[in-house]
Protein backbone atom coordinates (compact mmCIF):
# COMPACT_ATOMS: atom_id res chain seq x y z
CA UNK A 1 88.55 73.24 96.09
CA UNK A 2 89.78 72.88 92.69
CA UNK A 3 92.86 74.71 91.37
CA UNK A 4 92.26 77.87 89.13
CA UNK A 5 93.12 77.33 85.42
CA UNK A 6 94.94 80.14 83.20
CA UNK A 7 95.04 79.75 79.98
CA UNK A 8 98.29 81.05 77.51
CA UNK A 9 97.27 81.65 74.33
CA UNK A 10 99.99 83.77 73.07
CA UNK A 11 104.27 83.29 72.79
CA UNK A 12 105.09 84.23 76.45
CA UNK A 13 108.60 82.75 78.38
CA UNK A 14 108.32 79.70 79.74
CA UNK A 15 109.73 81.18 82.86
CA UNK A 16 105.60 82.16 83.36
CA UNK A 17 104.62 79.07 82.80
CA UNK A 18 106.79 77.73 85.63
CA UNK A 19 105.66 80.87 87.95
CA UNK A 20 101.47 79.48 87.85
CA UNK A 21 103.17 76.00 88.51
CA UNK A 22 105.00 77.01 91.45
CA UNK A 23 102.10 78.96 92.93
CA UNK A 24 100.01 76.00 92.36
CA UNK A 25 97.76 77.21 89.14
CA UNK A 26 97.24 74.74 86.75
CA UNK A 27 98.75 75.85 83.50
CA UNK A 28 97.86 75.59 79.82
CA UNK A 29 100.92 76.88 77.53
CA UNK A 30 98.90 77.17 73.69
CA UNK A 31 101.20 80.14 72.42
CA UNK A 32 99.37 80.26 68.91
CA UNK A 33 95.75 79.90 70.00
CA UNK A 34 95.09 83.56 70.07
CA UNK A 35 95.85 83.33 66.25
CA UNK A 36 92.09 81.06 65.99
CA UNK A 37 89.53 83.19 67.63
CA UNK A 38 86.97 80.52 66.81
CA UNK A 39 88.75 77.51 68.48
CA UNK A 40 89.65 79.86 71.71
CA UNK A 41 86.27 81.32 72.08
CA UNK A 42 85.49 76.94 72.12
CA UNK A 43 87.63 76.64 75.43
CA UNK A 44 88.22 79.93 77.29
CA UNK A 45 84.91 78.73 79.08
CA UNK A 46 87.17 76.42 81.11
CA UNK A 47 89.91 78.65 82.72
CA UNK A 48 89.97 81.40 85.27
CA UNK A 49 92.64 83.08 83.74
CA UNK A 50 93.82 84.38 80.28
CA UNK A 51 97.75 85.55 79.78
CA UNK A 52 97.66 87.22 75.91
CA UNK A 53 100.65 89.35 74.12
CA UNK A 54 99.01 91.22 71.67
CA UNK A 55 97.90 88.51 69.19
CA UNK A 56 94.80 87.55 70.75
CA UNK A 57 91.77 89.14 70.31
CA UNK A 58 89.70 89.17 73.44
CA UNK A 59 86.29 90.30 71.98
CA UNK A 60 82.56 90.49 73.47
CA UNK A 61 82.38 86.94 71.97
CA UNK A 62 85.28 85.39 73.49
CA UNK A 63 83.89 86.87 76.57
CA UNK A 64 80.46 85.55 76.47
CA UNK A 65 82.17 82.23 76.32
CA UNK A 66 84.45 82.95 79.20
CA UNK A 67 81.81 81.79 82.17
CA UNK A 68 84.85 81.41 85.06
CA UNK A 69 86.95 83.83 83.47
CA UNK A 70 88.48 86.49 86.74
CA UNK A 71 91.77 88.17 84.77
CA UNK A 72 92.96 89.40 81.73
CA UNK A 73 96.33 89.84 82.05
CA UNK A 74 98.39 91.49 79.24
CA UNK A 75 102.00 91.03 79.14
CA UNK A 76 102.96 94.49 78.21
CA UNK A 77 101.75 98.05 78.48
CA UNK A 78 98.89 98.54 75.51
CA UNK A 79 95.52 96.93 75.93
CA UNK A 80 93.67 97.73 72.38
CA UNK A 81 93.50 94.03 72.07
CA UNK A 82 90.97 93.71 74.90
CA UNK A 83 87.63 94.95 74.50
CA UNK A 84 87.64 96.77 77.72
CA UNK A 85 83.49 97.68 78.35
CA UNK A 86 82.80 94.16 77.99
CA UNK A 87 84.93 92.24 79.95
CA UNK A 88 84.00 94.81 82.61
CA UNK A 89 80.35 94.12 82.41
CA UNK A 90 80.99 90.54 82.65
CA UNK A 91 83.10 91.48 86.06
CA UNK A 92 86.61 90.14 84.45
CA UNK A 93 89.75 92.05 85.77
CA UNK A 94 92.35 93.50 82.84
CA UNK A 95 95.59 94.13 84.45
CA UNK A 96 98.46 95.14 81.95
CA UNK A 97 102.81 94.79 82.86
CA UNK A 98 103.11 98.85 82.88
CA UNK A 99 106.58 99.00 83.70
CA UNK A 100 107.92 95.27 82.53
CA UNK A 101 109.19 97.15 79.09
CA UNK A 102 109.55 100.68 79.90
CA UNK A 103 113.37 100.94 79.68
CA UNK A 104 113.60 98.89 76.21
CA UNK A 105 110.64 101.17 73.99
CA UNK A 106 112.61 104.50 75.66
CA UNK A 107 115.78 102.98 74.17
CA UNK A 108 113.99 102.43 71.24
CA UNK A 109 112.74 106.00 70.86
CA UNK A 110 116.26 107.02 71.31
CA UNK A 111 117.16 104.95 69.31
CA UNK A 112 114.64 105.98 66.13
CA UNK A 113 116.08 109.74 67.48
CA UNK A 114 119.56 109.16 66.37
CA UNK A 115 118.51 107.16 63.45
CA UNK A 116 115.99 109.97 62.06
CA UNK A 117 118.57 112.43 62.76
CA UNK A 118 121.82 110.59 60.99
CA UNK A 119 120.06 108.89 58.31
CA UNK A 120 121.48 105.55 59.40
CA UNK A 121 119.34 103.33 57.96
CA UNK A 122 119.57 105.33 54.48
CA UNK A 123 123.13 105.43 54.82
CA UNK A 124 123.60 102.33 55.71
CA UNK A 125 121.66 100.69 52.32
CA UNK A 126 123.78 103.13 49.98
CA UNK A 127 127.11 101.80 51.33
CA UNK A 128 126.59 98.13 51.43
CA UNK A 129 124.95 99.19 47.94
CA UNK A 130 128.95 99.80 47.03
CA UNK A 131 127.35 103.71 46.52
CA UNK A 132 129.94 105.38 49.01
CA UNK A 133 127.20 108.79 49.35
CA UNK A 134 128.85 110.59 52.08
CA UNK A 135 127.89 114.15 50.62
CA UNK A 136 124.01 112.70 50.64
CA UNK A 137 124.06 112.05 54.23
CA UNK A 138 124.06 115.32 55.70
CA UNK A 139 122.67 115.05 59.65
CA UNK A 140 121.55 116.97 62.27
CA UNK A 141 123.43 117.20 65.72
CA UNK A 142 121.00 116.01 68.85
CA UNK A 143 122.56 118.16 71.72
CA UNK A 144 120.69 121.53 72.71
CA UNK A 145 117.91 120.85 70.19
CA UNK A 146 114.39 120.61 71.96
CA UNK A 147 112.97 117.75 72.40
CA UNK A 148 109.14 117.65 72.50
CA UNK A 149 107.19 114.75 74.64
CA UNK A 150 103.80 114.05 73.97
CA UNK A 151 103.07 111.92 77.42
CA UNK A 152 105.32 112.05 80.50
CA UNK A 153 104.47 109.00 82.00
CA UNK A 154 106.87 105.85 82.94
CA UNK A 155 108.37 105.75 79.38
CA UNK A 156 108.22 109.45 78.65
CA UNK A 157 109.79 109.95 82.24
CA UNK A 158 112.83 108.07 80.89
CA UNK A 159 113.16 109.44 77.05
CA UNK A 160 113.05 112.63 79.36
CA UNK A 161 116.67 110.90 81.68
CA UNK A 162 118.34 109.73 78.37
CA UNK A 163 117.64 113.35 76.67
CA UNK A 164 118.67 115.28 79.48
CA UNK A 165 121.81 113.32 79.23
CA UNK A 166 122.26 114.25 75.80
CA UNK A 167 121.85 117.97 76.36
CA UNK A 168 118.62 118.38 75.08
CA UNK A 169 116.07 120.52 76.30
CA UNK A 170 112.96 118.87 77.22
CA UNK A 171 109.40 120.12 77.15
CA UNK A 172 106.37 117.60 77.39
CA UNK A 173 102.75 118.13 77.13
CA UNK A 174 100.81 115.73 79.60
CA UNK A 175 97.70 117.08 81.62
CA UNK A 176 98.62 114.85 84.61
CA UNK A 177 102.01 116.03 84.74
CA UNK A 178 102.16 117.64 88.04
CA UNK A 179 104.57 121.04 88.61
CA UNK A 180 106.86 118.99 91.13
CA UNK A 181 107.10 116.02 88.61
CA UNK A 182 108.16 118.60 86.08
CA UNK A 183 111.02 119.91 88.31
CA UNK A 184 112.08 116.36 89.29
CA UNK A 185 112.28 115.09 85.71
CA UNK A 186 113.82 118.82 84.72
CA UNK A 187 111.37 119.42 82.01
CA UNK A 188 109.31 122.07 80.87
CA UNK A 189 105.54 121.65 80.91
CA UNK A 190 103.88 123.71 78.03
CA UNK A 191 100.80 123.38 76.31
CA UNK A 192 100.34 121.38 73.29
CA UNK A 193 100.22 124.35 70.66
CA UNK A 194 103.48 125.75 72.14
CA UNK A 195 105.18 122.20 72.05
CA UNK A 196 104.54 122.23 68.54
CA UNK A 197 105.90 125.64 67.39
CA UNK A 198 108.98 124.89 69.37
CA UNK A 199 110.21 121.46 69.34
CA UNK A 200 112.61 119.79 66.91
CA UNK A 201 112.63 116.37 67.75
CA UNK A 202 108.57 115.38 68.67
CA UNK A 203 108.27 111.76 70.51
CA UNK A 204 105.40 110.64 71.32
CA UNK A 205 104.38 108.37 74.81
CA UNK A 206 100.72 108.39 75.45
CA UNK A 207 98.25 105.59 75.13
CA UNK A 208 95.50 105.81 72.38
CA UNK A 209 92.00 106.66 73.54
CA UNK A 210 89.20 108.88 72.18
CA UNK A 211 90.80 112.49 73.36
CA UNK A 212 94.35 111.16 72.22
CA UNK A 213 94.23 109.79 68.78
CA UNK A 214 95.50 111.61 65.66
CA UNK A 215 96.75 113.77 68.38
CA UNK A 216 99.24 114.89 65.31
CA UNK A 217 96.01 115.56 63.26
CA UNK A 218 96.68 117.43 60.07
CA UNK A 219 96.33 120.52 61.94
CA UNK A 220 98.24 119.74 64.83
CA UNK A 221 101.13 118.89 62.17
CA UNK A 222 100.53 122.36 59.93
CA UNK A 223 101.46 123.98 63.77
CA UNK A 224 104.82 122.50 64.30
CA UNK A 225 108.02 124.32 63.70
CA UNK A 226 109.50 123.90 59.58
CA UNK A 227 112.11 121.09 59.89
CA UNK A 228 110.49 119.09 62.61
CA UNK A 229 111.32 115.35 63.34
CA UNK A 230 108.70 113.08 64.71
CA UNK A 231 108.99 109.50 66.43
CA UNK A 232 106.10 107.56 67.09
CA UNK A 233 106.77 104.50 69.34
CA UNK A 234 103.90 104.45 71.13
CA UNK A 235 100.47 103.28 69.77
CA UNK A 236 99.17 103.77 65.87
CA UNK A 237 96.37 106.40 65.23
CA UNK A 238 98.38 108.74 67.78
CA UNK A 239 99.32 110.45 63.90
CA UNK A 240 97.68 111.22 61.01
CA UNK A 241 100.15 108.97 58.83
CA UNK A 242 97.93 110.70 55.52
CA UNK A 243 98.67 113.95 56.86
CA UNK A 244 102.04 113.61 57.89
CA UNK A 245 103.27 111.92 54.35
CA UNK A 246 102.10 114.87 53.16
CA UNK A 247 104.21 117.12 55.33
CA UNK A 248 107.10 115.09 54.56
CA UNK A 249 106.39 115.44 50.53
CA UNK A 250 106.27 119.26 51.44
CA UNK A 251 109.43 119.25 53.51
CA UNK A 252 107.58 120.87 56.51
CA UNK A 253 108.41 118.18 58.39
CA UNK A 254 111.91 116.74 57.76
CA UNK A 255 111.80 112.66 58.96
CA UNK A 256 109.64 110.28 60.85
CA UNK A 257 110.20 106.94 62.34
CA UNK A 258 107.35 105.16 63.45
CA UNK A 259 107.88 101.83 65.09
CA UNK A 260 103.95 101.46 65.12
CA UNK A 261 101.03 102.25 62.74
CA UNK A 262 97.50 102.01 62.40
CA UNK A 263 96.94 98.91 60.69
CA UNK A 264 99.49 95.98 61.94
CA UNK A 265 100.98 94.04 60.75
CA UNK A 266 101.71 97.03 58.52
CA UNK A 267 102.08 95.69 55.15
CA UNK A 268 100.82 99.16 52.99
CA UNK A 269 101.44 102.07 54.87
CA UNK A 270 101.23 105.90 53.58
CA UNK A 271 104.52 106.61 55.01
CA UNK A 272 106.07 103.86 53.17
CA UNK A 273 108.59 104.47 51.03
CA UNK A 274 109.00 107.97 51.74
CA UNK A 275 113.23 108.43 51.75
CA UNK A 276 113.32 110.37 55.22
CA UNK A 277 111.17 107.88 57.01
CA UNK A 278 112.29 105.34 59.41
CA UNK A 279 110.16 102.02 60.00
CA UNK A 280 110.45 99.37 62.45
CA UNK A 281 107.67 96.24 63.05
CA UNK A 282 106.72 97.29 66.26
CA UNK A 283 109.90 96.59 68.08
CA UNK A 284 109.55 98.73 70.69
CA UNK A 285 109.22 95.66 73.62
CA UNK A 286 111.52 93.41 71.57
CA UNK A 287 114.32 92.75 73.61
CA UNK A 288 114.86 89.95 75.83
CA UNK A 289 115.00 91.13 79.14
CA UNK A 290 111.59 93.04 78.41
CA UNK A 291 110.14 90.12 77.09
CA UNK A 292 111.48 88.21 80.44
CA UNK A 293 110.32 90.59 82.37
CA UNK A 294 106.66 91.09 81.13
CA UNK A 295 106.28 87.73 81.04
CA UNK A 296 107.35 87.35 84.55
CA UNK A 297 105.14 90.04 85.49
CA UNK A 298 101.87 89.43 84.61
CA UNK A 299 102.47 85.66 85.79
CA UNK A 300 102.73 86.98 89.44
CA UNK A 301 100.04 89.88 89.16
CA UNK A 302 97.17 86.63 87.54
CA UNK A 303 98.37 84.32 90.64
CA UNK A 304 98.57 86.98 92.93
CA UNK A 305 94.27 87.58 92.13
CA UNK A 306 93.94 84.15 91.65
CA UNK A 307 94.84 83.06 94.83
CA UNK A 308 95.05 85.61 97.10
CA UNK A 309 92.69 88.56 95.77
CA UNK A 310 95.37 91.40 95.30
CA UNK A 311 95.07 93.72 92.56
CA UNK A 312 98.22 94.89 90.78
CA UNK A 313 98.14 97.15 87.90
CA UNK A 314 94.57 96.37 86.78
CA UNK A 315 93.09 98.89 83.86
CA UNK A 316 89.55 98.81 85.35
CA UNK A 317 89.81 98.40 89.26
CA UNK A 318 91.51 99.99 92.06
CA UNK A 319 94.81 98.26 92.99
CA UNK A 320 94.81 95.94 95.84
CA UNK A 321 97.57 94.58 97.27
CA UNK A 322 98.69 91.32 99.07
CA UNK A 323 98.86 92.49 102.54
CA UNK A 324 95.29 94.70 101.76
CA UNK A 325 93.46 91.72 100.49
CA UNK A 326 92.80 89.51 103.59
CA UNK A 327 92.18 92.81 105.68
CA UNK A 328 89.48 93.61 103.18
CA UNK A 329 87.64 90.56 102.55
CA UNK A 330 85.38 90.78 105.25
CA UNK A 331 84.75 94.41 105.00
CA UNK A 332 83.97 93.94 100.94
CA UNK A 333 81.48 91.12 102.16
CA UNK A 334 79.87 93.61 104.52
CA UNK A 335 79.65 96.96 102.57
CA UNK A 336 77.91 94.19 99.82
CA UNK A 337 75.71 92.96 102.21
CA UNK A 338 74.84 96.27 103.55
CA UNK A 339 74.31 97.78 99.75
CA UNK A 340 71.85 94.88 99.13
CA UNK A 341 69.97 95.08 102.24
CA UNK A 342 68.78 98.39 101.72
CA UNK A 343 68.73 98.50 97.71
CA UNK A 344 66.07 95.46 98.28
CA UNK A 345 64.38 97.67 100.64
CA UNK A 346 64.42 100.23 98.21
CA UNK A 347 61.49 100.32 95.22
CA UNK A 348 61.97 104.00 93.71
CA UNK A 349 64.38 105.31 91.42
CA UNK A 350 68.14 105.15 93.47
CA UNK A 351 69.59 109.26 92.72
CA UNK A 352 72.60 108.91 95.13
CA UNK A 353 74.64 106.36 97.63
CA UNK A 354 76.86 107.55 100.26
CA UNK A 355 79.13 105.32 102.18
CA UNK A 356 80.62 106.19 105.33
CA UNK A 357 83.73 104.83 107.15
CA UNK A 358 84.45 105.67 110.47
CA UNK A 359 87.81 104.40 112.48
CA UNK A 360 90.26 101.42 111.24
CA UNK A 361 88.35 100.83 108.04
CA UNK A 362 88.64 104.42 106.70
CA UNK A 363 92.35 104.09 106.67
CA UNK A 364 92.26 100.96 104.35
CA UNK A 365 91.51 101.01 100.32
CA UNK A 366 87.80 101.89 100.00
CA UNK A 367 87.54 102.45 96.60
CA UNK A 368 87.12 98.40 96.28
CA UNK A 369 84.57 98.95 99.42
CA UNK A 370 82.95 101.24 97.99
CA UNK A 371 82.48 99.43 94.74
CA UNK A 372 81.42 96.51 96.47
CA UNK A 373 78.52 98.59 98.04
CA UNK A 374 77.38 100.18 94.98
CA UNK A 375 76.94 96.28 93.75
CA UNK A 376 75.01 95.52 96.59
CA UNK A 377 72.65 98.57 96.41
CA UNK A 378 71.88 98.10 92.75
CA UNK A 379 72.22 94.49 92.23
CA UNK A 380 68.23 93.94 92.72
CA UNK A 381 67.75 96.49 89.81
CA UNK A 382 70.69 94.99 87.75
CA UNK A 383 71.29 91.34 88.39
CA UNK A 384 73.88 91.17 85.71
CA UNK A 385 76.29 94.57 87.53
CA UNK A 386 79.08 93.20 89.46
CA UNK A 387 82.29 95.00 91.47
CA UNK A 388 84.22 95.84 88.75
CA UNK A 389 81.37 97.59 86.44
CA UNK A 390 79.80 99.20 89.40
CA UNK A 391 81.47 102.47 89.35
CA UNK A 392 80.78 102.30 85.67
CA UNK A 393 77.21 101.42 85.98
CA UNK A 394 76.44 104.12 88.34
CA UNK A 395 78.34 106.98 86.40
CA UNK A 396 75.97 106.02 83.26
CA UNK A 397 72.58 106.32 84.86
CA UNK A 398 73.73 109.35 86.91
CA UNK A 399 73.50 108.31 90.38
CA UNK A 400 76.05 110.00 92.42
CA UNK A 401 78.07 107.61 94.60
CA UNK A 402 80.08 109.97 97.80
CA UNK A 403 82.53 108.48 100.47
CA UNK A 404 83.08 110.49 104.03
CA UNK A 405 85.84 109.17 105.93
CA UNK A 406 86.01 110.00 110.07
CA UNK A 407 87.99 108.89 112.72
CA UNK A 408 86.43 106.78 115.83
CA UNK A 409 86.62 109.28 118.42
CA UNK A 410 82.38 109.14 117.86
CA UNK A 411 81.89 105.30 117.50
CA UNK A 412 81.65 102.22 119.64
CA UNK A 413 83.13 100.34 116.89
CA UNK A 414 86.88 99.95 115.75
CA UNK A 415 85.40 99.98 112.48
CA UNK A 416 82.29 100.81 111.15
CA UNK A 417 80.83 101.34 107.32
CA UNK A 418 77.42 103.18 107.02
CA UNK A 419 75.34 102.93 103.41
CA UNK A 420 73.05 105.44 102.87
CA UNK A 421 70.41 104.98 99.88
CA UNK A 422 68.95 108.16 98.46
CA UNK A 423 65.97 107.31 96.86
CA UNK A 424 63.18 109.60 95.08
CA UNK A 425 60.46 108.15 98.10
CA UNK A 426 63.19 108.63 101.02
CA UNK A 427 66.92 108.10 102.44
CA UNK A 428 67.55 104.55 103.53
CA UNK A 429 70.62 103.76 105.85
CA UNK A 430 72.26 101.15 107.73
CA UNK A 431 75.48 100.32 109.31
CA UNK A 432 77.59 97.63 110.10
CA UNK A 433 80.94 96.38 111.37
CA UNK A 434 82.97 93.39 111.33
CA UNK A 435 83.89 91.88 114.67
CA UNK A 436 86.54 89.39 115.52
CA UNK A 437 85.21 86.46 114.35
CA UNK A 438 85.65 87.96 110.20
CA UNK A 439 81.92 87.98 110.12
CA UNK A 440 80.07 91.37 109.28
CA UNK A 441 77.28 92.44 111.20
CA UNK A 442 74.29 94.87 110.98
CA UNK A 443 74.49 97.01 114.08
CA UNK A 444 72.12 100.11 113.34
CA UNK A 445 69.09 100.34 111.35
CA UNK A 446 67.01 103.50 110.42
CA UNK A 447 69.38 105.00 113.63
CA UNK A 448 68.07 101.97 115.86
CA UNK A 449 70.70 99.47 117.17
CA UNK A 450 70.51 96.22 116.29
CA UNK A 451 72.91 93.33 116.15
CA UNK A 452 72.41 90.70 113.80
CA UNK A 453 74.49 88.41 111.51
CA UNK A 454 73.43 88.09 107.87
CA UNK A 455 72.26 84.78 106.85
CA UNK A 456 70.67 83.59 103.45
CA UNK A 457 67.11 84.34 104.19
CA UNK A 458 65.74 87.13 106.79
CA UNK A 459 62.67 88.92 107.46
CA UNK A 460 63.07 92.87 107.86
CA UNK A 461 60.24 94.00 109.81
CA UNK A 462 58.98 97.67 111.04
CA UNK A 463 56.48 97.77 113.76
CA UNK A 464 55.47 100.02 116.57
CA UNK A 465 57.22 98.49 120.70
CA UNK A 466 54.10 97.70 122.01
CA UNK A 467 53.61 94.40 123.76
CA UNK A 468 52.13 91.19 122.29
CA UNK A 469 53.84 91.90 119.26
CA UNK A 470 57.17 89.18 119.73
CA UNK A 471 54.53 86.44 120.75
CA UNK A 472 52.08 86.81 118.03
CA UNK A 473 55.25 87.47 115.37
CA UNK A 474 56.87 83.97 116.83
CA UNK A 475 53.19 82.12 116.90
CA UNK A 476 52.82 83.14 113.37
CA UNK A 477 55.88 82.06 111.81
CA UNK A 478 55.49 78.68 113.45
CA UNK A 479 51.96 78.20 112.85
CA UNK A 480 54.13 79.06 109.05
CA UNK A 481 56.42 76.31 109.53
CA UNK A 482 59.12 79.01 109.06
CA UNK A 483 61.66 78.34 111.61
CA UNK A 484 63.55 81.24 113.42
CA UNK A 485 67.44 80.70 113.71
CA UNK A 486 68.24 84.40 115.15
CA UNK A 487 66.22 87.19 116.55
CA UNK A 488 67.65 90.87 116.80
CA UNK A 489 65.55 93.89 118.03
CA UNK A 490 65.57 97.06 118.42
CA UNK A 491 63.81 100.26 119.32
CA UNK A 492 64.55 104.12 119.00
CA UNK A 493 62.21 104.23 122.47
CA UNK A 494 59.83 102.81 124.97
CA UNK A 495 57.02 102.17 123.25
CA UNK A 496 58.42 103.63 119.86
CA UNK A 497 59.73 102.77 116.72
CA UNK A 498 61.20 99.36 116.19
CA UNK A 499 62.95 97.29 114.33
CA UNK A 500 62.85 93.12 113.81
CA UNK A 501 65.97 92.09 112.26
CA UNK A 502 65.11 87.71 111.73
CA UNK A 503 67.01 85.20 109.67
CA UNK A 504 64.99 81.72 109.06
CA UNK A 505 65.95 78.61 107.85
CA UNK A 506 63.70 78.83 104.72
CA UNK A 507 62.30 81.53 101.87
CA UNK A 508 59.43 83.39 103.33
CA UNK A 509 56.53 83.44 100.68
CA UNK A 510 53.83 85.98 99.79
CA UNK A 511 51.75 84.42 102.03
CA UNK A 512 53.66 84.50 105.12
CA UNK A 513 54.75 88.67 104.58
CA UNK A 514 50.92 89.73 104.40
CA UNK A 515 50.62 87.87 107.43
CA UNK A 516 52.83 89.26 109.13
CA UNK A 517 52.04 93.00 107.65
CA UNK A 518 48.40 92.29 108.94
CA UNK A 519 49.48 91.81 112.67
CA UNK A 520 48.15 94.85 114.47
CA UNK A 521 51.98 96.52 115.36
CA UNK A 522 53.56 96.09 111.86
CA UNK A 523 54.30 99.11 109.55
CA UNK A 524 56.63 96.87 106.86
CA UNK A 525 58.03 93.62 106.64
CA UNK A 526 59.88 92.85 103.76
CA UNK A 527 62.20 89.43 103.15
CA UNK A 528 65.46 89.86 102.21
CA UNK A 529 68.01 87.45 100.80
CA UNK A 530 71.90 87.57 101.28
């Protein structure tokens, strides 16, 4: 088995580099490819894995190219660079370094704090100017002002430590800041209108998406309290920079600093120019041991997938970690197998899929079970879906997807998944566990037992327990040329409803299934491939 292949197409340490070559990745160091779109969309087709900054562009077209690309792994937090939709059609994992930076863009936020509220870098031009303004420079103390934080997440959670520190009384708008979070970080949680009318200082730490940019719209802006100070060192288009250069030519609001904007590199910016603005280029990372420790990061989350399967900090799948990942395997391969089995059973329009997990296997991570079912199950409707847009693809077309977790006390099974198929003709089910051997097995049927491994080709057939019917099924396939390698059967009662679960060493055509439909005990017989 050949090596997996990443790909570096932006200025990372060399310390990753030498992480892929100790956990035996080959490794391809190009630091300004991701600069030439063109000439990396030409090669990405040859590596499973792609380590970017924030240079390179990974667009539906790179992705097209990208045939054995797994991971997208972004050293650092923001992923605007990757278009996320499409690499999770095309089943590529984008994991970001959430916390590899944290400490240094706080610091920085601080940082732009004290600045905004001393006028250092305005004071600082007038006296190496020989101008000696010391009346000009009149400042604003930081302790027992109120600091507002838009986003109390990792980096908010520590502009909230350093402010505390300084005396400052923190409130922070975040909808997933829980009560007990609040207390533990000794903030306030308000709303966002109040935040407005009562902070000073206004900081900003919340990624850009559709319900949070120009967050500080013009309105939003008109709200806060006369005086205010903002700091943006989060993402650009978190602010209206048109409508807060006009608050600043109004004196509503009294200084910015902005470390990032909406077009980078910022070369024209409204804010420009403006004499109680602060500006950075986007140094909110830029220090060495973030940069280290990004890079270091997102080397060991890529080989960690690569080789092993764990999931670390990825933006569209559930985490998975080392230890998780070999538990899982098997139990991924049989909620798939399950899914498929009964979505190729299934011809009518899928409303729902419920997956059950009873004993050892409910206590593990299902959401990657789970998603590996709802592939199965819709994969002969949608050849192109794959694990990681499944939850995706289902949301879209509305079909509800439901987990139910149990205990064992009711099974024979240490662990046992059951898929349930809700179709617009009927329900479909069928369970399965995985015994010691790794392999999953289908063990119930319709509510009949069974036991039967999954092989590439099988015949699914429905007929009534009524003798003859094993002979003339055997004679038939034979008289076929389609050889039998297993045989599982079962039956709800004498003389009842059963169920002929057969893999075969070869396709079963047309041919062969109206055969076997026209034998006198058969209700359905389907093939099914795994």
């Amino acid at each position: 088995m050949s090596k997996p292949r990443v790909l570096i197409s932006d200025a990372l340490s060399p310390a990753a580099v030498e992480i892929f070559k100790q956990r035996g990745i080959e490794v391809d160091f190009q630091p300004d490819l991701g600069k030439d779109k063109d000439k990396l969309a030409a090669i990405i087709g040859d590596y499973d894995g792609l380590a970017i900054r924030s240079a390179t562009k990974v667009t539906p077209k790179i992705l097209e190219n990208a045939s054995r690309l797994k991971v997208v792994g972004r050293a650092g937090i923001g992923v605007d660079n990757v278009d996320l939709p499409a690499a999770t059609a095309r089943g590529v994992i984008v994991m970001n370094t959430p916390f590899g930076n944290s400490i240094t863009t706080a610091e920085h936020a601080i940082a732009m704090m004290f600045a905004l509220a001393r006028q250092i870098p305005q004071a600082d031009a007038s006296t190496q100017a020989g101008k000696w303004e010391k009346n000009r420079f009149m400042g604003t103390e930081i302790t027992a002002k109120t600091l507002g934080l838009i986003g109390c997440g990792n980096i908010g959670a520590i502009v909230a430590n350093r402010a505390n520190g300084l005396h400052m009384h923190v409130v922070a708008y975040d909808p997933f800041l829980s009560a007990d979070r609040a207390r533990e970080l000794n903030v306030e949680k308000v709303e966002l209108d109040e935040l407005l009318t009562r902070a000073d200082f206004i900081t900003l730490h919340t990624p850009l998406t559709d319900k949070t940019r120009n967050i500080l719209s013009g309105d939003a802006i008109a709200k806060t309290k006369p005086g205010v100070r903002i700091i943006n060192c989060a993402r650009g288009g978190l602010v209206d920079e048109v409508a807060l250069r006009a608050a600043l030519d109004s004196g509503h609001v009294a200084g910015a600093a902005f470390d990032v904007f909406v077009e980078e590199p910022a070369k024209e910016n409204p804010l420009f120019g403006h004499p109680n603005v602060v500006c950075t280029p986007h140094l909110g990372a830029a220090t060495a041991e973030a940069q280290e420790n990004v890079a270091l990061q997102v080397a060991e989350q890529m080989s960690n997938y690569l080789i092993s399967g764990a999931i670390e900090n990825a933006i569209n799948f559930p985490s998975i970690t080392a230890d998780e990942a070999p538990r899982l395997r098997p139990f991924v391969a049989l909620a798939e197998k399950l899914g498929s089995f009964l979505g190729q059973l299934t011809e009518a329009e899928i409303r729902g899929i419920r997956i059950e997990y009873e004993g050892d296997v409910a206590a593990m991570n299902t959401k990657a079970l789970t998603s590996a079912a709802v592939t199965g199950a819709l994969r002969p409707f949608l050849p192109e879906i794959n694990m990681v847009s499944a939850p995706l693809v289902a949301r879209e077309r509305g079909i509800m997807v439901e987990e139910l977790k149990r205990d064992n006390e009711q099974s024979d099974y240490d662990s046992f998944i059951r898929i349930t198929i809700d179709a617009k003709d009927m329900p479909r089910h069928a369970g399965g566990t995985v015994f010691h051997d790794g392999k999953p097995r289908v063990v119930e049927i319709r509510g009949i037992d069974v036991d039967a491994e999954f092989a590439p080709h099988m015949l699914y057939v429905r007929n009534a327990d009524q003798p003859g019917f094993i002979g003339s099924f055997g004679s038939l396939l034979g008289d076929s040329g389609v050889n039998i390698a297993t045989f599982s059967l079962g039956r709800d009662a004498p003389g009842g409803d059963a169920i002929c679960f057969v893999a075969i060493d070869q396709p079963a055509g047309k041919d062969v299934l109206d055969k076997i439909e026209a034998l006198p005990q058969v209700k359905r017989a389907r093939a099914v491939n795994f």
